[in-house]
Protein backbone atom coordinates (compact mmCIF):
# COMPACT_ATOMS: atom_id res chain seq x y z
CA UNK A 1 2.74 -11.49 -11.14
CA UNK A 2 2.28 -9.62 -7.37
CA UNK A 3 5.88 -10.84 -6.76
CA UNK A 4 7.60 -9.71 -9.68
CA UNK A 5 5.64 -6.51 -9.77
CA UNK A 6 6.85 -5.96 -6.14
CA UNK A 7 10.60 -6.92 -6.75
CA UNK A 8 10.85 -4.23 -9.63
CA UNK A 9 8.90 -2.04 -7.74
CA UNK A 10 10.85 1.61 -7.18
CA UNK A 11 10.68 3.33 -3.80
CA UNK A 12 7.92 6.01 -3.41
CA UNK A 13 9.13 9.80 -3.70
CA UNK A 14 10.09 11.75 -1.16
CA UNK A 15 7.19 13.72 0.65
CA UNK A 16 6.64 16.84 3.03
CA UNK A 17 5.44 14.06 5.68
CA UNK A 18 8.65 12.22 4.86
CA UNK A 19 11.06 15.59 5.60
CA UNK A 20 9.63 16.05 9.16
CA UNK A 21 10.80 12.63 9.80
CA UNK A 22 14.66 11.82 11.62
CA UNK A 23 16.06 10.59 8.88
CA UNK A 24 14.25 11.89 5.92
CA UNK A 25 11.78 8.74 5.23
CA UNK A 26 14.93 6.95 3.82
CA UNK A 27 14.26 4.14 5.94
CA UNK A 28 10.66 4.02 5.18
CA UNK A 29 10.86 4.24 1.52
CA UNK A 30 13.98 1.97 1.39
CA UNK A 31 11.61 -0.85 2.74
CA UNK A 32 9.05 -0.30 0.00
CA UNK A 33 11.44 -0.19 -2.88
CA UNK A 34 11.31 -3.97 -4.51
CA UNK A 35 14.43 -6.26 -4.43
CA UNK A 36 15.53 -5.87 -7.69
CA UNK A 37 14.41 -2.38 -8.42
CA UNK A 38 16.44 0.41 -10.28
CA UNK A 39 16.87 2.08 -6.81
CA UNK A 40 18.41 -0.38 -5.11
CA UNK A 41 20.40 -2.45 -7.35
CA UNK A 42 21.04 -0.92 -10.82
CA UNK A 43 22.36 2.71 -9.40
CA UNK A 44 24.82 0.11 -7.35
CA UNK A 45 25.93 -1.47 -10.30
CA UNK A 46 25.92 1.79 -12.00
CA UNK A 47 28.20 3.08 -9.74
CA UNK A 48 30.65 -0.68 -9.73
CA UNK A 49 31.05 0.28 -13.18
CA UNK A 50 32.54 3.35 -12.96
CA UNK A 51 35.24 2.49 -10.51
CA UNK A 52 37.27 0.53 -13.36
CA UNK A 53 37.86 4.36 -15.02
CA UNK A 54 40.58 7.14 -13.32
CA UNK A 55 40.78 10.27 -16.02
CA UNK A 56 38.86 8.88 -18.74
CA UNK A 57 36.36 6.51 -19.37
CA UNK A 58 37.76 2.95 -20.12
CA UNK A 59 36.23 0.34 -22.76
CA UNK A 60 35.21 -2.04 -19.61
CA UNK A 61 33.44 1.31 -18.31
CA UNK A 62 31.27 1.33 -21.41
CA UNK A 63 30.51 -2.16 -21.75
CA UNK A 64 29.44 -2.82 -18.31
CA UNK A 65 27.60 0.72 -18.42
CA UNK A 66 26.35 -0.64 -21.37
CA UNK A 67 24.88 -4.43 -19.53
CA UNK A 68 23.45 -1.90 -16.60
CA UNK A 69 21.70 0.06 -19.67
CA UNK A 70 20.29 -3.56 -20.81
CA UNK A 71 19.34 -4.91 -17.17
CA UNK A 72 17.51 -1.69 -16.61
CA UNK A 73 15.53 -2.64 -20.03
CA UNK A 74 14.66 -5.52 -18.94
CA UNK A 75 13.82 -4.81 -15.05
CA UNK A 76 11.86 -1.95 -16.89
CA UNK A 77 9.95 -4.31 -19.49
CA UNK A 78 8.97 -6.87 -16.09
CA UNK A 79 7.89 -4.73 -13.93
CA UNK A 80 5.15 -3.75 -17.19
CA UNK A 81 4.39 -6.79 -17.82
CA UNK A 82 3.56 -7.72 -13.76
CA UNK A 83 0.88 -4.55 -14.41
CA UNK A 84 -0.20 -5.84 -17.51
CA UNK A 85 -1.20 -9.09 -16.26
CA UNK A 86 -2.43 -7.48 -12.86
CA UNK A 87 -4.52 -5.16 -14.49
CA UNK A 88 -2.54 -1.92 -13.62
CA UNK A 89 -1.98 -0.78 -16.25
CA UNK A 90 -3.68 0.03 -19.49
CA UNK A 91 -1.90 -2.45 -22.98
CA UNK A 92 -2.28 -1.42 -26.22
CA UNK A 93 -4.28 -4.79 -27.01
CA UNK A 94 -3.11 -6.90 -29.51
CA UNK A 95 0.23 -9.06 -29.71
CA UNK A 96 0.75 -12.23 -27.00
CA UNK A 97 -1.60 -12.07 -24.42
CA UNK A 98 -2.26 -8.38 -25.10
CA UNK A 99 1.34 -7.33 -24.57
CA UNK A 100 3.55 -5.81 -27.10
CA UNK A 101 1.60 -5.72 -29.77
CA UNK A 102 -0.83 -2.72 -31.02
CA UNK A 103 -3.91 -1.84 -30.65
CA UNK A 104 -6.45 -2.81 -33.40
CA UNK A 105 -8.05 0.59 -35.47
CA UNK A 106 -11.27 1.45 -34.35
């Protein structure tokens, strides 16, 4: 669960620490953003898919804006469930394992 929390993991904002540095802390935070994280990979993709359209936005545009939109889901819905099972983060009870499902009335 540490590893896939840490490969969805998104880099750290930007701090006043971070703006005194050379380069702006990009190099720092880079390091600290996760493999497969929004940050480094989806915004790539993101931007892939938009090179396929010149004046207007073509079907292969949408539906590969449209796999990102899924992808990003799913990175979302792992990186949860890593802090779920890690204790991170709070479930609503219930469902599988606790996850997904909700929380029982009081």
């Amino acid at each position: 669960w540490k590893g896939l929390e840490a490969a969805t993991a998104e880099p750290p904002k930007k701090t006043r620490e971070d703006r005194a540095l050379q380069d702006g802390g990009v190099a720092k935070r880079a390091a600290l953003a996760g493999g497969f994280s929004d940050a480094r990979v989806l915004t790539a993709m993101d931007l892939f898919a938009a090179t396929f359209s010149d004046s207007s936005i073509t079907p292969k545009t949408k539906a590969m804006k449209a796999e990102v939109e899924t992808l990003r889901d799913v990175v979302s819905g792992m990186n949860k469930a890593a802090r779920l099972a890690l204790g991170e983060e709070k479930g609503g009870g219930g469902g599988l394992f606790g996850i997904g499902g909700k929380a029982p009335s009081q």
